[in-house]
PDB file of N, CA and C in Angstrom:
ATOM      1  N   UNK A   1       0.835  -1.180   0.000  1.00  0.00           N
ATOM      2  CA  UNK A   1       0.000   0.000   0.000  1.00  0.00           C
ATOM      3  C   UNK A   1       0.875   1.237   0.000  1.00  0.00           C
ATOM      4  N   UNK A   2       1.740   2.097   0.959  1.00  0.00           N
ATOM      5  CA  UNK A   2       2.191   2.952   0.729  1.00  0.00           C
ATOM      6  C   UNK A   2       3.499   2.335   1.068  1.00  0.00           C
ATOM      7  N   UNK A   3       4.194   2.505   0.322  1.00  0.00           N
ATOM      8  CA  UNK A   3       5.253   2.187  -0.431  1.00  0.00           C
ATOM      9  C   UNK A   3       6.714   2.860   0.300  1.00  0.00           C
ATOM     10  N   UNK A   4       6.689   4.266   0.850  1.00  0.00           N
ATOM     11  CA  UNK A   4       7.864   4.470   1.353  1.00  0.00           C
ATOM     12  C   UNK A   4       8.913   4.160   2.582  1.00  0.00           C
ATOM     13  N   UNK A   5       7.636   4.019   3.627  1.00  0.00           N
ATOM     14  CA  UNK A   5       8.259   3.272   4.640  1.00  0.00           C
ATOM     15  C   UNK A   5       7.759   1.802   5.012  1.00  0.00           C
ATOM     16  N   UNK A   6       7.537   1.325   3.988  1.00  0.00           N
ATOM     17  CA  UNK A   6       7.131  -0.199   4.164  1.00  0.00           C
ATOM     18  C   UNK A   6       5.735  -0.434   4.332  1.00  0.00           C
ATOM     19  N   UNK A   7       4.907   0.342   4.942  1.00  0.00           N
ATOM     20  CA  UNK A   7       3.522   0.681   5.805  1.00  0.00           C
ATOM     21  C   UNK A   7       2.586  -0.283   4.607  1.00  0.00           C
ATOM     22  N   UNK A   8       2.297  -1.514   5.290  1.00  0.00           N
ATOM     23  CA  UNK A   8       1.581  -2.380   4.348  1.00  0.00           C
ATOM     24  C   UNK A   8      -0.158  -2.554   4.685  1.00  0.00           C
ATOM     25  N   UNK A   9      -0.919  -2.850   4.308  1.00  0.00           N
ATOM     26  CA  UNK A   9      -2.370  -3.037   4.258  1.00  0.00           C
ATOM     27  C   UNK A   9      -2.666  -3.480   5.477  1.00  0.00           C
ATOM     28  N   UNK A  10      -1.953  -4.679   6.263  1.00  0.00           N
ATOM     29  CA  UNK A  10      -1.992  -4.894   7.157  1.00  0.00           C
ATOM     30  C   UNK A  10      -1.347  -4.458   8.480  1.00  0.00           C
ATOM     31  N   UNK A  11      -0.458  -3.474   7.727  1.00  0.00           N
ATOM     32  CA  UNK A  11       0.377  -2.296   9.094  1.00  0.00           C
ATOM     33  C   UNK A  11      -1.162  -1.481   9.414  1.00  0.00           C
ATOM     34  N   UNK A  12      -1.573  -0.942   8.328  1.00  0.00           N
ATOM     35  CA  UNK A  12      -3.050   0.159   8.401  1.00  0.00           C
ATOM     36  C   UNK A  12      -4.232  -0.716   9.364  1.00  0.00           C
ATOM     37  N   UNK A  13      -4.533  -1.765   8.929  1.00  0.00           N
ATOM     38  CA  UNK A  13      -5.638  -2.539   9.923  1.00  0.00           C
ATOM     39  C   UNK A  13      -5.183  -3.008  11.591  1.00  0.00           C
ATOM     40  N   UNK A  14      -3.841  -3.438  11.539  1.00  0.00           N
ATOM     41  CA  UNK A  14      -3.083  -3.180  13.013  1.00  0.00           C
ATOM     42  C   UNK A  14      -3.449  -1.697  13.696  1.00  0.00           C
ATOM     43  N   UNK A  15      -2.827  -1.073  12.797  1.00  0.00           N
ATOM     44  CA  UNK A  15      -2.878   0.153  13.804  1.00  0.00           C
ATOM     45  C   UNK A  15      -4.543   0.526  13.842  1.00  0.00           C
ATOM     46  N   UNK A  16      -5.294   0.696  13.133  1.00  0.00           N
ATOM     47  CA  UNK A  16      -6.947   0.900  13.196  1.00  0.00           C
ATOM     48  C   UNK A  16      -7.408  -0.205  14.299  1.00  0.00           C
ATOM     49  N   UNK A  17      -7.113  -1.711  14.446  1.00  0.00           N
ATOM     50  CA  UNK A  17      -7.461  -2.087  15.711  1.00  0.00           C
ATOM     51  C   UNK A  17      -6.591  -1.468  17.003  1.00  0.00           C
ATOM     52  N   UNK A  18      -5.271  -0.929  17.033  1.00  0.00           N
ATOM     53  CA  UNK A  18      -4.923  -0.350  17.859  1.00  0.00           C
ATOM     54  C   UNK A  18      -5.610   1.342  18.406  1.00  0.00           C
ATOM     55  N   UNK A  19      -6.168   1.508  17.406  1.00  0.00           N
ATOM     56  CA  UNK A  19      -6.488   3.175  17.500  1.00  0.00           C
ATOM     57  C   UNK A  19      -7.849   2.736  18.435  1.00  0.00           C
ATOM     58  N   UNK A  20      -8.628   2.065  17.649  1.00  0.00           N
ATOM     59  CA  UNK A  20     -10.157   1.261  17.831  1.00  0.00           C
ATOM     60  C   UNK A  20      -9.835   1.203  18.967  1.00  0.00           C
ATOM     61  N   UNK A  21      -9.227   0.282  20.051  1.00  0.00           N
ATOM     62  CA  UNK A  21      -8.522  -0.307  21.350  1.00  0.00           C
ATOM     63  C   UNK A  21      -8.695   1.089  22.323  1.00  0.00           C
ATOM     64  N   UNK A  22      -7.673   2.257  21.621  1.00  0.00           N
ATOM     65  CA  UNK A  22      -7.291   3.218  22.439  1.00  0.00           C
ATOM     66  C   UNK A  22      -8.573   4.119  22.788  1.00  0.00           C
ATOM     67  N   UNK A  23      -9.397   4.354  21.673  1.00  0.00           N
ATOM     68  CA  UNK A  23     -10.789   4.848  21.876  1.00  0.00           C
ATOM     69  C   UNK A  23     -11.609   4.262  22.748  1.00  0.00           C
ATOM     70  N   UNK A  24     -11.941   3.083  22.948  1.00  0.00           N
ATOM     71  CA  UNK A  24     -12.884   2.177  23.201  1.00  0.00           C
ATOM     72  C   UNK A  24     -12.268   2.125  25.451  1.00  0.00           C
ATOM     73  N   UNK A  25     -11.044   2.180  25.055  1.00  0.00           N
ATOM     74  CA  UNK A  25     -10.540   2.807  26.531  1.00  0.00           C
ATOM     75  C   UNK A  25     -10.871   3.702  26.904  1.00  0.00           C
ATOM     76  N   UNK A  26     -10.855   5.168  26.119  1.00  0.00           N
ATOM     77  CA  UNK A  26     -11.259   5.692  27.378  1.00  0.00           C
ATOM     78  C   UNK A  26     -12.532   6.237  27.212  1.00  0.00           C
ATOM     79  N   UNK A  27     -13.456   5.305  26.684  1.00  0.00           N
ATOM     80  CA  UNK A  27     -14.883   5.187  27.234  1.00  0.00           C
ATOM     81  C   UNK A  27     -15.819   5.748  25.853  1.00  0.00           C
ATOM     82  N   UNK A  28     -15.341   5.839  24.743  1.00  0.00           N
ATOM     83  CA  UNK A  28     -16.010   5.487  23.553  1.00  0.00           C
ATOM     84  C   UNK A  28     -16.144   4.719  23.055  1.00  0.00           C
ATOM     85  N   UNK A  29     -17.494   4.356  22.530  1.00  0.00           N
ATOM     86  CA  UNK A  29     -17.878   2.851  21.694  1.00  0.00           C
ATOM     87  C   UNK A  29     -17.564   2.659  20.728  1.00  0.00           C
ATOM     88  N   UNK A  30     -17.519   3.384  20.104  1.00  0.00           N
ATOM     89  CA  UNK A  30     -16.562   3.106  18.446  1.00  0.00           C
ATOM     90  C   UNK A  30     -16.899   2.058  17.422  1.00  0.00           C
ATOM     91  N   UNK A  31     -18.245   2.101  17.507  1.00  0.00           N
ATOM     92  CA  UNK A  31     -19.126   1.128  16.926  1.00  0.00           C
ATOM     93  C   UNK A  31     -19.602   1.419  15.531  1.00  0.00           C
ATOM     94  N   UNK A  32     -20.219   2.794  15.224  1.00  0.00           N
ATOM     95  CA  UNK A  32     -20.326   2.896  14.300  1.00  0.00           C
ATOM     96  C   UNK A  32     -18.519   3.621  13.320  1.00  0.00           C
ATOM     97  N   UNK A  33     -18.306   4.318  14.104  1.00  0.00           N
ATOM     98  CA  UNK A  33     -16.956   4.536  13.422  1.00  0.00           C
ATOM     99  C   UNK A  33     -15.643   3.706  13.050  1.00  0.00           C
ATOM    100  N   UNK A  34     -16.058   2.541  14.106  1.00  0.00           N
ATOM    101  CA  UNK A  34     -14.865   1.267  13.406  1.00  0.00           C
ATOM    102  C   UNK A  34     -15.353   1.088  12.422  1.00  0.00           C
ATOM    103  N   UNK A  35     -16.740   0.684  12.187  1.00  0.00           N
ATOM    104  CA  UNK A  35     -16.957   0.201  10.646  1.00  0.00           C
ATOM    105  C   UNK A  35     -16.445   1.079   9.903  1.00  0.00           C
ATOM    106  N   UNK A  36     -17.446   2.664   9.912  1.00  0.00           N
ATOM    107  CA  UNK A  36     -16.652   3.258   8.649  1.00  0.00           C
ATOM    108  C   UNK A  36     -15.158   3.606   8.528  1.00  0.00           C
ATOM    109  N   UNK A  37     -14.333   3.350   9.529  1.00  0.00           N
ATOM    110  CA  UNK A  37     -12.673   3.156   9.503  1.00  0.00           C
ATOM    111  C   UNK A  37     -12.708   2.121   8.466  1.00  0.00           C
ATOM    112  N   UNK A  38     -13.010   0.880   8.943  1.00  0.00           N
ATOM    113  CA  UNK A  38     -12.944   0.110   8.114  1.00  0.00           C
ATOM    114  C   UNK A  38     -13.081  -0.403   6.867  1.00  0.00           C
ATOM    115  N   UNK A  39     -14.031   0.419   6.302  1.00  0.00           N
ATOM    116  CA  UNK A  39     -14.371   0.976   5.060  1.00  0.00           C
ATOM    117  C   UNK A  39     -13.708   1.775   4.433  1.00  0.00           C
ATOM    118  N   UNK A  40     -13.341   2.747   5.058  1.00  0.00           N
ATOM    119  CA  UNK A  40     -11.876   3.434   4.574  1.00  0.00           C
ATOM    120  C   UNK A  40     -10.632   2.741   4.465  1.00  0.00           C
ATOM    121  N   UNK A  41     -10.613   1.675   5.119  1.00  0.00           N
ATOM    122  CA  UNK A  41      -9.122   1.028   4.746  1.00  0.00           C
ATOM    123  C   UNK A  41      -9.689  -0.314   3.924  1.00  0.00           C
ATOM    124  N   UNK A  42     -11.115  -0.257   3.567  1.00  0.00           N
ATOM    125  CA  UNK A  42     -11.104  -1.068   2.397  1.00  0.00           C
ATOM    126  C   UNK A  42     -10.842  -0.432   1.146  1.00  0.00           C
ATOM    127  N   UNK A  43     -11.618   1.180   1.474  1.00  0.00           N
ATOM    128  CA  UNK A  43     -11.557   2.171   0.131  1.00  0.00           C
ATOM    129  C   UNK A  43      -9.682   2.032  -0.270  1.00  0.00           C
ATOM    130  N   UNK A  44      -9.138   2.002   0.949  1.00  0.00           N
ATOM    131  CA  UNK A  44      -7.671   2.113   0.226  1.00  0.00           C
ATOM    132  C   UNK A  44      -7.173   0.888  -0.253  1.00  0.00           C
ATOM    133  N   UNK A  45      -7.649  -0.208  -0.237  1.00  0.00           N
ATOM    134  CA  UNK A  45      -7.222  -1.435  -0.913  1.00  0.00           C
ATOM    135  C   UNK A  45      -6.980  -1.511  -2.282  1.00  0.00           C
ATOM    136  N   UNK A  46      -5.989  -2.002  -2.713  1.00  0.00           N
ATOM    137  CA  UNK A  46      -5.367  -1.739  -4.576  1.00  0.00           C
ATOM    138  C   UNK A  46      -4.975  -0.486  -4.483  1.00  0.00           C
ATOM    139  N   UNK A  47      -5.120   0.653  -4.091  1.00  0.00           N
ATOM    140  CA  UNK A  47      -4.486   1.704  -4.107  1.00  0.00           C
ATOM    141  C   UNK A  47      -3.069   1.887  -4.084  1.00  0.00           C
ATOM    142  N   UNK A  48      -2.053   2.537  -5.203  1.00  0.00           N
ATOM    143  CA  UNK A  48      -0.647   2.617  -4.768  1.00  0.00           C
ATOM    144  C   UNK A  48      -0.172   3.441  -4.234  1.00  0.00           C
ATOM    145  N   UNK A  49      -0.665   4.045  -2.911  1.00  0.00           N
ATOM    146  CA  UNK A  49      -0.982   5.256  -2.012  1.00  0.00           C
ATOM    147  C   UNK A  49       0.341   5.253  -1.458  1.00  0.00           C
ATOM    148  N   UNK A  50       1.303   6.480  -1.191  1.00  0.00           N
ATOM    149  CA  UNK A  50       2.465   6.962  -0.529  1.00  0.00           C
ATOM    150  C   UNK A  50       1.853   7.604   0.860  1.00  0.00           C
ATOM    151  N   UNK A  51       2.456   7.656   1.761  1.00  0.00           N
ATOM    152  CA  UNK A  51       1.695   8.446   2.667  1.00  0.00           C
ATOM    153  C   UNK A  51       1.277   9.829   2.723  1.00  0.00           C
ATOM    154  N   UNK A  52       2.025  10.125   1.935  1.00  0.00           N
ATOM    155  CA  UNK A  52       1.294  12.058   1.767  1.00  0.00           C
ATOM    156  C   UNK A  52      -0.314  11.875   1.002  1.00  0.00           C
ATOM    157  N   UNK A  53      -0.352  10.923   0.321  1.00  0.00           N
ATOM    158  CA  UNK A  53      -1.548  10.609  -0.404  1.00  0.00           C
ATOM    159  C   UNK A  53      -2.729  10.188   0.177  1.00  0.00           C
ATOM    160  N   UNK A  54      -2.406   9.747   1.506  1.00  0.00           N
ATOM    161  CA  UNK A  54      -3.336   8.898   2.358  1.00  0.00           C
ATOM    162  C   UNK A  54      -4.429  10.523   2.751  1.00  0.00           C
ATOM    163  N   UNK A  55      -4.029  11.534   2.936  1.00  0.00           N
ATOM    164  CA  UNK A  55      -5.291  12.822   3.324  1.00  0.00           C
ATOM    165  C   UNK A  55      -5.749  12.798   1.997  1.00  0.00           C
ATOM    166  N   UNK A  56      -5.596  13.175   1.036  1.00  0.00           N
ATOM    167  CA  UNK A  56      -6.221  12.800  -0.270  1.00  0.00           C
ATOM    168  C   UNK A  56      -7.430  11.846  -0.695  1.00  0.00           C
ATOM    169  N   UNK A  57      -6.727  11.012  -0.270  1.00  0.00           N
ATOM    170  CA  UNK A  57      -7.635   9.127  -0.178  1.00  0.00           C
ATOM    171  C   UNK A  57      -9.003   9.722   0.978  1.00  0.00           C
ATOM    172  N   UNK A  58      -8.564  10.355   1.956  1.00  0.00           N
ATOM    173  CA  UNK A  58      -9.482  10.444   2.897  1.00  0.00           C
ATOM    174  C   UNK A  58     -10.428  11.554   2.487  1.00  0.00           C
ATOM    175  N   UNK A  59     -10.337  12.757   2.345  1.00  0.00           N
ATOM    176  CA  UNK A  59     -11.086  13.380   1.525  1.00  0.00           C
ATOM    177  C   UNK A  59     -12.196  12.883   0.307  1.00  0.00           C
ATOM    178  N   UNK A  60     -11.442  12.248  -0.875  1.00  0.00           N
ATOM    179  CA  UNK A  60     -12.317  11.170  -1.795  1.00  0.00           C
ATOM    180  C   UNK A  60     -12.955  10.092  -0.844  1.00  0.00           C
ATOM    181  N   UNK A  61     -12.575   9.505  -0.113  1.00  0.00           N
ATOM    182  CA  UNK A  61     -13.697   8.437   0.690  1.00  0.00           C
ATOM    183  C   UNK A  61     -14.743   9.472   1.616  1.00  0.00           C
ATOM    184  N   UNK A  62     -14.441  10.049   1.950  1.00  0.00           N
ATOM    185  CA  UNK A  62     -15.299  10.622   2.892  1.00  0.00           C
ATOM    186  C   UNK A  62     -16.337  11.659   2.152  1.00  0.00           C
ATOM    187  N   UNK A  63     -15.974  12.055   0.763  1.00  0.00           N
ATOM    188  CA  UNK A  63     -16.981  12.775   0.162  1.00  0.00           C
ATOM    189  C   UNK A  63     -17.741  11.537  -1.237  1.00  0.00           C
ATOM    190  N   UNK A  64     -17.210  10.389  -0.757  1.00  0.00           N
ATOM    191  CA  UNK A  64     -18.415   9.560  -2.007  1.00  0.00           C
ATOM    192  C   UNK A  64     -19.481   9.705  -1.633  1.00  0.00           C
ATOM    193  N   UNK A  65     -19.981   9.380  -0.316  1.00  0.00           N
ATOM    194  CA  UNK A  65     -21.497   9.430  -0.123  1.00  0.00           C
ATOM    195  C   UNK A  65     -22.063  10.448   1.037  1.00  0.00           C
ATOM    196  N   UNK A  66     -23.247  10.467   0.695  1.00  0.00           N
ATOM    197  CA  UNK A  66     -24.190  11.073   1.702  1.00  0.00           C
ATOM    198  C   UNK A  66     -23.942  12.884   1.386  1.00  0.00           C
ATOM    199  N   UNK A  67     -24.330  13.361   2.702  1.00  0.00           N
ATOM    200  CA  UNK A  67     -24.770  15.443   2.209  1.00  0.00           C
ATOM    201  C   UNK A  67     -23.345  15.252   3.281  1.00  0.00           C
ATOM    202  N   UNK A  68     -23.336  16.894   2.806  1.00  0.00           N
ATOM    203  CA  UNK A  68     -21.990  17.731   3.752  1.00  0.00           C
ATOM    204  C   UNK A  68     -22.038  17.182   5.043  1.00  0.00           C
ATOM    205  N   UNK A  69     -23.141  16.922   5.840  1.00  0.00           N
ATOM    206  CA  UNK A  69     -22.982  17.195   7.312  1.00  0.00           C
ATOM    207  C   UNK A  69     -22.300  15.431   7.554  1.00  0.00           C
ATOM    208  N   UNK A  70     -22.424  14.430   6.934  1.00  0.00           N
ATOM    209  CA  UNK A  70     -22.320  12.732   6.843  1.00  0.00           C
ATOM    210  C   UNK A  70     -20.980  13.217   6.430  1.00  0.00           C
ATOM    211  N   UNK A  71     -20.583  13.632   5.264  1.00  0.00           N
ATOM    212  CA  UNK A  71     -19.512  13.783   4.807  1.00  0.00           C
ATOM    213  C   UNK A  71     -18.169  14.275   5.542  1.00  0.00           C
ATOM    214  N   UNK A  72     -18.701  15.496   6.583  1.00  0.00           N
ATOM    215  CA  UNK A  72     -17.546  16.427   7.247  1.00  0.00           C
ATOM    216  C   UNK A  72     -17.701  15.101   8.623  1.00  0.00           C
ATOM    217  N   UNK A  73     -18.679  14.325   8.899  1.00  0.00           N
ATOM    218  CA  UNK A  73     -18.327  13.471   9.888  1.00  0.00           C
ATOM    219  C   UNK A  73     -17.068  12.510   9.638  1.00  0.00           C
ATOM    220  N   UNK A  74     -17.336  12.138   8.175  1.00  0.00           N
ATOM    221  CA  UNK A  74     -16.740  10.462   7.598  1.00  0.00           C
ATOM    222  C   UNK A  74     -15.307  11.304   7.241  1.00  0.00           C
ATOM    223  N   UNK A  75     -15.217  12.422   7.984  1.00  0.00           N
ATOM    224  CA  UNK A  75     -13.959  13.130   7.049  1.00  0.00           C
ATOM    225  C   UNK A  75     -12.873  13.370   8.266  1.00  0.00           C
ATOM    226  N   UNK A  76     -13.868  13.966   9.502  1.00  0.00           N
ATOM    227  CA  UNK A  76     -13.556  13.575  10.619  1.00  0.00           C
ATOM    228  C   UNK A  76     -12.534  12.262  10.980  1.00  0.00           C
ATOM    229  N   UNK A  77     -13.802  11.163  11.191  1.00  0.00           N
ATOM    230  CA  UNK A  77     -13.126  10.244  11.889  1.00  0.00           C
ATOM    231  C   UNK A  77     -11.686   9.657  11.291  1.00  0.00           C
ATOM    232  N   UNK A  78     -11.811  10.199   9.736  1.00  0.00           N
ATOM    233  CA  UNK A  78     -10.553   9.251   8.819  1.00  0.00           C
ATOM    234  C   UNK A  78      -9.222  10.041   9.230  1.00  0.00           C
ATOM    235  N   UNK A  79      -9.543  11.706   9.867  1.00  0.00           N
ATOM    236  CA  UNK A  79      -8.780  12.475  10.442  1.00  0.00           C
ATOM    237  C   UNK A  79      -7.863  12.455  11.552  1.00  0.00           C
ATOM    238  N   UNK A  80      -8.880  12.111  12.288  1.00  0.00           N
ATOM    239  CA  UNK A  80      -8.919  11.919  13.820  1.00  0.00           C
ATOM    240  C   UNK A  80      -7.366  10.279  13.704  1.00  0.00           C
ATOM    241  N   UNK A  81      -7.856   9.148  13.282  1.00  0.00           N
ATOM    242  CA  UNK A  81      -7.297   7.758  12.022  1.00  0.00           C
ATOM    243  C   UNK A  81      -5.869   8.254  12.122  1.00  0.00           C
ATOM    244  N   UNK A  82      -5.944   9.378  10.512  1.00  0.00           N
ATOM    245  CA  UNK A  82      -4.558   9.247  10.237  1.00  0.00           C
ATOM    246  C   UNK A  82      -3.824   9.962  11.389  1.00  0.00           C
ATOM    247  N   UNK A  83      -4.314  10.678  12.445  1.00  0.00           N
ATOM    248  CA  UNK A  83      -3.722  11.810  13.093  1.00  0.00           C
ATOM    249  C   UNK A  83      -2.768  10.347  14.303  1.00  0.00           C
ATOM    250  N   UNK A  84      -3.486   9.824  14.357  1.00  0.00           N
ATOM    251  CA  UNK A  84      -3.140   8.603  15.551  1.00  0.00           C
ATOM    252  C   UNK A  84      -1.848   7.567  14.222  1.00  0.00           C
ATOM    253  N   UNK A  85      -2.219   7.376  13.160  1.00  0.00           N
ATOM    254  CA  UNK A  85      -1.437   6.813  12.595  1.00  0.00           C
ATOM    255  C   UNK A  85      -0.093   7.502  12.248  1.00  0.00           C
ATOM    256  N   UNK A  86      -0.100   9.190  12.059  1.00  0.00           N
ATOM    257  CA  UNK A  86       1.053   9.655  11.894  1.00  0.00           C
ATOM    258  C   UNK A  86       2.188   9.303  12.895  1.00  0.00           C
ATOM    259  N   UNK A  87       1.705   9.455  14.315  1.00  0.00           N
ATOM    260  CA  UNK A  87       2.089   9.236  15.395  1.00  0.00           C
ATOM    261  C   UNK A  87       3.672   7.902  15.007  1.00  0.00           C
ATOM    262  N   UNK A  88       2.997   7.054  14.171  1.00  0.00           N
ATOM    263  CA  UNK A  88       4.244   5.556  14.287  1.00  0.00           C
ATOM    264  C   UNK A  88       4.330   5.991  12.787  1.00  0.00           C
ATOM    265  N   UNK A  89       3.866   6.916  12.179  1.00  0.00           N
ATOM    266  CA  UNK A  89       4.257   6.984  10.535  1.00  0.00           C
ATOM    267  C   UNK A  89       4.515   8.455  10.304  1.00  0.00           C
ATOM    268  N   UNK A  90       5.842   9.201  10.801  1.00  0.00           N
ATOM    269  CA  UNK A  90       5.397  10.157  10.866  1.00  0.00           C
ATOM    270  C   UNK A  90       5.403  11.536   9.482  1.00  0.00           C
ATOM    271  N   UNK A  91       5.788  10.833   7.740  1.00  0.00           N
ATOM    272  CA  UNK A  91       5.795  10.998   7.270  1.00  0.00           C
ATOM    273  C   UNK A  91       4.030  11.595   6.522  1.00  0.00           C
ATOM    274  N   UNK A  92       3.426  10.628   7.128  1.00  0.00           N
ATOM    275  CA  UNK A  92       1.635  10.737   7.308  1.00  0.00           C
ATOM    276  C   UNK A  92       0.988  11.954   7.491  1.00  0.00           C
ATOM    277  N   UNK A  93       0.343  12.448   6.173  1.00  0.00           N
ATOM    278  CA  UNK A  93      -0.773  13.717   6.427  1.00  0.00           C
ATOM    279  C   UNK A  93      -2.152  13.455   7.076  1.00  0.00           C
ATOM    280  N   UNK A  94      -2.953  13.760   7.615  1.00  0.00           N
ATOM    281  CA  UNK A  94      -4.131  14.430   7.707  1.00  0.00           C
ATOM    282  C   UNK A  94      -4.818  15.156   7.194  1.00  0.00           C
ATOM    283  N   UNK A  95      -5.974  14.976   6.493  1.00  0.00           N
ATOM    284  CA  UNK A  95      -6.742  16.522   6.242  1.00  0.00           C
ATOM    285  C   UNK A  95      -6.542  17.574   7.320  1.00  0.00           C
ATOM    286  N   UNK A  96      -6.852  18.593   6.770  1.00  0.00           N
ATOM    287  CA  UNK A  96      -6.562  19.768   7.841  1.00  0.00           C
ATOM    288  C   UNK A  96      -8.509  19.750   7.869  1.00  0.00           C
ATOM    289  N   UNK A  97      -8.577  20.458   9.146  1.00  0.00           N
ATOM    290  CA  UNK A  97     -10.057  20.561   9.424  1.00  0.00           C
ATOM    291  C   UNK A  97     -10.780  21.997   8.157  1.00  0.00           C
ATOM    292  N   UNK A  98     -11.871  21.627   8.228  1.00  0.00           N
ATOM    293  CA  UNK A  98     -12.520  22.645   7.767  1.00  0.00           C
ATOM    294  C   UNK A  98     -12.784  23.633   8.560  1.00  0.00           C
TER     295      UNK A  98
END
């Protein structure tokens, strides 16, 4: 998947159950937003995504479906995602907020 520091399909679903983990600690359910995490790291599957590309990816997944207000959510959480993933990747963008 992204290609520069090794960061493979299954580095991204590790760390999303690790992020998932860290949420779910301190006292969020993360029920509906694991899925759509998860959906986002299906949206990135086949993708030959570098990590600067990954806010990009998140933007296009988060604006395929639904109105602005679904959209700035699903744009959110993929935010919130890469912001925890930069952390061990630190080459890794984020959307910037609106």
């Amino acid at each position: 998947m992204a290609r520069r520091s090794g960061m493979t399909g299954a580095d991204l679903e590790d760390h999303l159950e690790r992020y998932l983990e860290l949420r779910r600690a301190l006292g969020f359910e993360m029920r509906v937003e694991g899925r759509l995490l998860h959906d986002f790291l299906a949206f990135l599957q086949g993708r030959a995504l570098a990590e600067p590309l990954l806010a990009q990816a998140a933007v296009e997944w988060a604006s395929s479906r639904g109105g602005s207000k679904y959209q700035a959510g699903r744009l959110s959480m993929a935010r919130c995602f890469l912001a925890h993933l930069r952390a061990h990747f630190p080459v890794s963008k984020s959307p910037r907020p609106q």
